[in-house]
N, C-alpha and C. Protein backbone atom coordinates (compact mmCIF):
# COMPACT_ATOMS: atom_id res chain seq x y z
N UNK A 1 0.84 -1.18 0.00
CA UNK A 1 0.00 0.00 0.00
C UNK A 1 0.89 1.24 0.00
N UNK A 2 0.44 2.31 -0.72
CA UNK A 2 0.98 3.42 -1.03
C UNK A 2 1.25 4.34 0.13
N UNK A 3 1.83 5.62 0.49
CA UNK A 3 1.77 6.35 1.61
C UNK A 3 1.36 7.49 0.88
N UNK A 4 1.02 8.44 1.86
CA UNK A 4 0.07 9.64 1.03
C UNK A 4 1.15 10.20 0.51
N UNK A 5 2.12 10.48 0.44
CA UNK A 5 2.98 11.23 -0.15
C UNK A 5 3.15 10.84 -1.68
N UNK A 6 3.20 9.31 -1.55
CA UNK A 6 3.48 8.57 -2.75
C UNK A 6 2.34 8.72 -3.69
N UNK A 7 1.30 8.56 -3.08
CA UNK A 7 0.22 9.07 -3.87
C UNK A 7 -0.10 10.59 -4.48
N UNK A 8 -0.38 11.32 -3.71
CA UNK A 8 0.10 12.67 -4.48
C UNK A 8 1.33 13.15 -5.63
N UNK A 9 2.20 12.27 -5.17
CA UNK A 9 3.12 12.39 -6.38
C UNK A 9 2.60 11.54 -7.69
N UNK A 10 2.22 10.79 -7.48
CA UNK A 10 1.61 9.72 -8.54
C UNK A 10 0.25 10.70 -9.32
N UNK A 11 -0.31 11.61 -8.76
CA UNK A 11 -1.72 12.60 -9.09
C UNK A 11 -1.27 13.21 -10.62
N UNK A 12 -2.07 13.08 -11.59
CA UNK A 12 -1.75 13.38 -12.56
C UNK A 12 -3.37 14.42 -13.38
N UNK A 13 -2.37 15.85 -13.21
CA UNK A 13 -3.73 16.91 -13.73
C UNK A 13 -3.30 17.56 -14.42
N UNK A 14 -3.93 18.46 -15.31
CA UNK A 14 -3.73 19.16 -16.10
C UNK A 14 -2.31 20.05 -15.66
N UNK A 15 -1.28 20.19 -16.81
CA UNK A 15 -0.11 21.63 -16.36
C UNK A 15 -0.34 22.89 -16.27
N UNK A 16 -1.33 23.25 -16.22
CA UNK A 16 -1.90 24.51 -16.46
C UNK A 16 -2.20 24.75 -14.58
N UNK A 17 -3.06 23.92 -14.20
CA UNK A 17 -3.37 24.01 -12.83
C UNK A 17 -2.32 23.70 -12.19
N UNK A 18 -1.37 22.13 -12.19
CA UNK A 18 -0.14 22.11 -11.44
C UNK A 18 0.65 23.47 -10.91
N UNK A 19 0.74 24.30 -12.61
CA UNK A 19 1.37 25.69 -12.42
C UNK A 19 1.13 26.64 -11.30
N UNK A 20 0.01 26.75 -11.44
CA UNK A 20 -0.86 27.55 -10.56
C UNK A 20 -0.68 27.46 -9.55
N UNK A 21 -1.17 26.15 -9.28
CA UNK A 21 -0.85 25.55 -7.93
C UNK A 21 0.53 25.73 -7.06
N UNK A 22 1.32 25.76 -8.12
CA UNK A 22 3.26 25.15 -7.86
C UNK A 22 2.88 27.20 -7.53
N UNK A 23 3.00 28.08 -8.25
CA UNK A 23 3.05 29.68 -7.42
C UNK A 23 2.49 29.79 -6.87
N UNK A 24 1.00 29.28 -6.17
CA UNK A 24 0.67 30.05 -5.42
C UNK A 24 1.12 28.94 -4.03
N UNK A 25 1.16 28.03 -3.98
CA UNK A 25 2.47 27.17 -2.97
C UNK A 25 3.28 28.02 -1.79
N UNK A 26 3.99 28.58 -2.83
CA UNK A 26 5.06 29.47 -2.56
C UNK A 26 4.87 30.54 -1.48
N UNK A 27 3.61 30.56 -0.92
CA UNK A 27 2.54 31.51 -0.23
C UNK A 27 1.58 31.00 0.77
N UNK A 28 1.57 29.92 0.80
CA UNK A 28 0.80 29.24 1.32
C UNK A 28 0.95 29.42 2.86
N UNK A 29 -0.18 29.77 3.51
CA UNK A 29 -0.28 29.24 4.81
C UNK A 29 -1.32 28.79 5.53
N UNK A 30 -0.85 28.26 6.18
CA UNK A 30 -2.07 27.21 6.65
C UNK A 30 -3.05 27.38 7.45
N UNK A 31 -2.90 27.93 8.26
CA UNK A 31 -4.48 28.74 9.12
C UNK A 31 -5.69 29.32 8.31
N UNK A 32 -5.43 30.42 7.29
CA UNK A 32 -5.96 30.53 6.69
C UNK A 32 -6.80 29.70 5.70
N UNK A 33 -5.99 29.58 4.90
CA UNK A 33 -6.29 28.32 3.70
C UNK A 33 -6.87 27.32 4.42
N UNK A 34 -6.81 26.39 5.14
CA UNK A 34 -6.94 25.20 6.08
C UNK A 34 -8.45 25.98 6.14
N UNK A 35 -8.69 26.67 6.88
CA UNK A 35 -10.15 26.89 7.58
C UNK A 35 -11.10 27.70 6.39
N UNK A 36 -10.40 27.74 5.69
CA UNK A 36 -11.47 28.43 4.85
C UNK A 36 -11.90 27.23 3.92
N UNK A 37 -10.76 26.21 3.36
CA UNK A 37 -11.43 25.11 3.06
C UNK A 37 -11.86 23.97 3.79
N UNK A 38 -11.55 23.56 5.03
CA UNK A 38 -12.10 22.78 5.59
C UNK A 38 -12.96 23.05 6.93
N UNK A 39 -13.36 24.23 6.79
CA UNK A 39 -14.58 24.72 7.82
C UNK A 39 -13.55 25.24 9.27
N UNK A 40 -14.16 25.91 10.40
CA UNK A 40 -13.35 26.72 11.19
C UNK A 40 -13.23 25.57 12.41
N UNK A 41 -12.38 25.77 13.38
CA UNK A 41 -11.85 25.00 14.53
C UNK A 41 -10.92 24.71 14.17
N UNK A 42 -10.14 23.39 15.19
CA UNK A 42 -9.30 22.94 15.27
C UNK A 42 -8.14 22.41 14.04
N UNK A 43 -7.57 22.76 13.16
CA UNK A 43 -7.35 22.41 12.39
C UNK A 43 -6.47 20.53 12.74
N UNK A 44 -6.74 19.79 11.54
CA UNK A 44 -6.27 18.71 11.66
C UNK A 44 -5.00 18.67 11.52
N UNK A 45 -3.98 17.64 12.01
CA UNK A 45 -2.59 17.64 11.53
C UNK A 45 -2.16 17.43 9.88
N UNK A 46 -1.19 17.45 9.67
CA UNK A 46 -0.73 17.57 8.20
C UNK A 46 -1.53 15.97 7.60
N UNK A 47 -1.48 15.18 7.90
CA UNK A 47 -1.74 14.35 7.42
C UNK A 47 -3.28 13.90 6.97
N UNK A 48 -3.39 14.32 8.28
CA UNK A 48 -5.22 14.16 7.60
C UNK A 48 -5.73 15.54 7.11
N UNK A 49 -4.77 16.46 7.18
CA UNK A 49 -5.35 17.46 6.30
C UNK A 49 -5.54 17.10 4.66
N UNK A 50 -4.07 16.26 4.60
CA UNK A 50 -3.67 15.96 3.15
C UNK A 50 -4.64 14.95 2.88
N UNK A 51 -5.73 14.17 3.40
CA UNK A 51 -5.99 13.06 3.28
C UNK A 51 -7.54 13.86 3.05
N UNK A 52 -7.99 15.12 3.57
CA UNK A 52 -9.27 15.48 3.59
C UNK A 52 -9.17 16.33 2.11
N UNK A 53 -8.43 16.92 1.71
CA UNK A 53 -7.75 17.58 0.54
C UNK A 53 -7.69 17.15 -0.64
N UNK A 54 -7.04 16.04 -0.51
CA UNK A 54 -7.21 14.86 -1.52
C UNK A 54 -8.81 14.51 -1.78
N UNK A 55 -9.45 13.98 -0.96
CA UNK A 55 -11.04 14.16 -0.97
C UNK A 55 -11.67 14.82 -1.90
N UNK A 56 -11.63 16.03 -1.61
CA UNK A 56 -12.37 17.42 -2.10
C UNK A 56 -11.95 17.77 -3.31
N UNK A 57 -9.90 17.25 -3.57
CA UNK A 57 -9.59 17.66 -5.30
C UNK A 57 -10.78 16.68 -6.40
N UNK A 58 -10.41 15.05 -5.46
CA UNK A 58 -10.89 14.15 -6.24
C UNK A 58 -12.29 14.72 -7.11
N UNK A 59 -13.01 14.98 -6.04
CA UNK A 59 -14.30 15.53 -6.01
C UNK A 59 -14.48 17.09 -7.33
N UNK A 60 -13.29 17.75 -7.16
CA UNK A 60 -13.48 18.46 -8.09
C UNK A 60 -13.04 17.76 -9.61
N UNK A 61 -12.07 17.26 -9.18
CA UNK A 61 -11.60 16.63 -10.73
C UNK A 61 -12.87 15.73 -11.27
N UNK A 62 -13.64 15.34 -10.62
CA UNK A 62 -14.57 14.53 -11.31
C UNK A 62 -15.70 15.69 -11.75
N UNK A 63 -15.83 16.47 -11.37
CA UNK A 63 -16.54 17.76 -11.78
C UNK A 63 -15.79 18.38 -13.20
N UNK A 64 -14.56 18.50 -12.92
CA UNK A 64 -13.47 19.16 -14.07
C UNK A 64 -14.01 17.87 -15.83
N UNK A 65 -13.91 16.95 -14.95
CA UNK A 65 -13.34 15.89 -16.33
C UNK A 65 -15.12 15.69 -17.02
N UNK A 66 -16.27 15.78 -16.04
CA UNK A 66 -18.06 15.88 -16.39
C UNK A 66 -18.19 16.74 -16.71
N UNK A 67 -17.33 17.83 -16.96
CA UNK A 67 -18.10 18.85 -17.76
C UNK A 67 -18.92 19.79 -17.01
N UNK A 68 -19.21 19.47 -15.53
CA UNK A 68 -19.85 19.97 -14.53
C UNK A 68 -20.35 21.49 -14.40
N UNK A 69 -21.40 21.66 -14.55
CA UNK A 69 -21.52 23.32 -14.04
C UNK A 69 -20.98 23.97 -13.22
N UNK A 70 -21.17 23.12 -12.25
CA UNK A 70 -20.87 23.78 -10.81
C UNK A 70 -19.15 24.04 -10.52
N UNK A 71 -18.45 23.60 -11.38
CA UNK A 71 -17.05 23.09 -11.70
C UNK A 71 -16.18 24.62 -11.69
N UNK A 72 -15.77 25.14 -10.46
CA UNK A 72 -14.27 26.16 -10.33
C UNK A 72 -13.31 25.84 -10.06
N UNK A 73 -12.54 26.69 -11.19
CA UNK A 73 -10.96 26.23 -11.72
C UNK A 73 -10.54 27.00 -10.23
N UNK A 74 -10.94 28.01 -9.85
CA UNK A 74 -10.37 29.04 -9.00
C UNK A 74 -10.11 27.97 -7.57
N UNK A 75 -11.31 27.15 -7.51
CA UNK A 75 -11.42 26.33 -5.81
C UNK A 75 -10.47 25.43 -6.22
N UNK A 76 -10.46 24.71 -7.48
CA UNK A 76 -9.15 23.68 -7.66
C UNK A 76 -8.05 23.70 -7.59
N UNK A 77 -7.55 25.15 -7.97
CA UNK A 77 -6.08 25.47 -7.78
C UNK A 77 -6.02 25.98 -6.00
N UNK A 78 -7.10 26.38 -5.16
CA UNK A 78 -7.00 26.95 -4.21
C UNK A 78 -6.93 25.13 -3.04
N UNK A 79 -7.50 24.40 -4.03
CA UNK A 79 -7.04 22.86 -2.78
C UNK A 79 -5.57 22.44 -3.46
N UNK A 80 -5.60 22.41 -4.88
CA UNK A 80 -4.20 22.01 -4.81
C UNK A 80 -3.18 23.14 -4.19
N UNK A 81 -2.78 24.25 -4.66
CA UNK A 81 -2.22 24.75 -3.40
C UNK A 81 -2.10 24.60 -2.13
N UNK A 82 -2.80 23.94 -1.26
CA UNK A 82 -3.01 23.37 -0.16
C UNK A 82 -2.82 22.11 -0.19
N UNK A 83 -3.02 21.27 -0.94
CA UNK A 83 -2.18 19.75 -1.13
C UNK A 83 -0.82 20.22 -0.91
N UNK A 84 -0.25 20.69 -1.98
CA UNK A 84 1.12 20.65 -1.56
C UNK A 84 1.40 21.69 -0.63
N UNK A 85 0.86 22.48 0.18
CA UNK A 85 1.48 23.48 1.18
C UNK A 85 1.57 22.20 2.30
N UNK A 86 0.15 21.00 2.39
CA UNK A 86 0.27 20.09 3.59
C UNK A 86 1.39 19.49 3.24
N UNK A 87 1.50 19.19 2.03
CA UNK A 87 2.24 18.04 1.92
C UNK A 87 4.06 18.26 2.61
N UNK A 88 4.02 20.22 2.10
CA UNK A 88 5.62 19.98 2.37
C UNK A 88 5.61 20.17 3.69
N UNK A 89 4.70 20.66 4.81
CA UNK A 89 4.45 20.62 6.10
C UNK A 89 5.08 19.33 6.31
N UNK A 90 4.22 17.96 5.99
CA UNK A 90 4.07 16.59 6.43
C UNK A 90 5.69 16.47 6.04
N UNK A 91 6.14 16.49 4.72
CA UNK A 91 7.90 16.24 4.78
C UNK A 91 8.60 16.68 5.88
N UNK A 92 8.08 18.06 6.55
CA UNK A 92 9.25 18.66 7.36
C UNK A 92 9.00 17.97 8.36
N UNK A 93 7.57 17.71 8.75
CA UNK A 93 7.64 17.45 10.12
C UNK A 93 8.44 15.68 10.22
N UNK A 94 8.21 14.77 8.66
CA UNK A 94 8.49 13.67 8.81
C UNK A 94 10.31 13.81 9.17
N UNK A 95 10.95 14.31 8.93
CA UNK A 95 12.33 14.50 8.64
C UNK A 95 12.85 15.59 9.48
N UNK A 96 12.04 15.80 10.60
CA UNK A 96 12.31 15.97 12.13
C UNK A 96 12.13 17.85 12.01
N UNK A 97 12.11 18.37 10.38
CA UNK A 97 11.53 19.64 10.64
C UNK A 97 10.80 20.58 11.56
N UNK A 98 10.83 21.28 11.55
CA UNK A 98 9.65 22.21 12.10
C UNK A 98 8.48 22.31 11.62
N UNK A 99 7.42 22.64 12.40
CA UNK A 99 5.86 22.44 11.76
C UNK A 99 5.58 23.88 11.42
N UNK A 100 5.11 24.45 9.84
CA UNK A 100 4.98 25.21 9.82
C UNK A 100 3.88 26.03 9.68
């Protein structure tokens, strides 16, 4: 079985959004972002953030690929940005980092 990391790397989407995603990364922080997409309180640790994240892209990509009405490019790049902001969290903290 895969580990979430391995899986996200394995995620294969359009380069147009990756892009997006990969600058606005670069910015990312997590209080914000975190609670605005996954509702307010306690935020979860990196991992099940990445695991609730993953969720919600899936969810859009199946919207993206149906043709979907309801379907924003803007919320997709705003979870993938947050995929990888958890994700490089979850590296640091795995590799004795600081949590950021």
């Amino acid at each position: 079985m895969k580990d979430i990391l391995s899986i996200l790397k394995d995620l294969r989407r359009p380069r147009l959004l990756i892009r997006a995603a990969r600058i606005g990364a670069q910015d990312y922080r997590r209080d914000p972002q975190l609670h605005r997409l996954l509702g307010y309180g306690n935020l979860p640790r990196p991992g099940a953030a990445l695991m609730r994240l993953m969720e919600i892209e899936a969810d859009l990509n199946d919207k993206r690929t149906g043709d979907d009405s309801g379907y924003s490019v803007s919320r997709h790049v705003e979870v993938l940005v947050a995929m990888m902001g958890e994700a490089r969290v979850l590296r640091e903290t795995q590799s004795g980092g600081l949590i950021g």
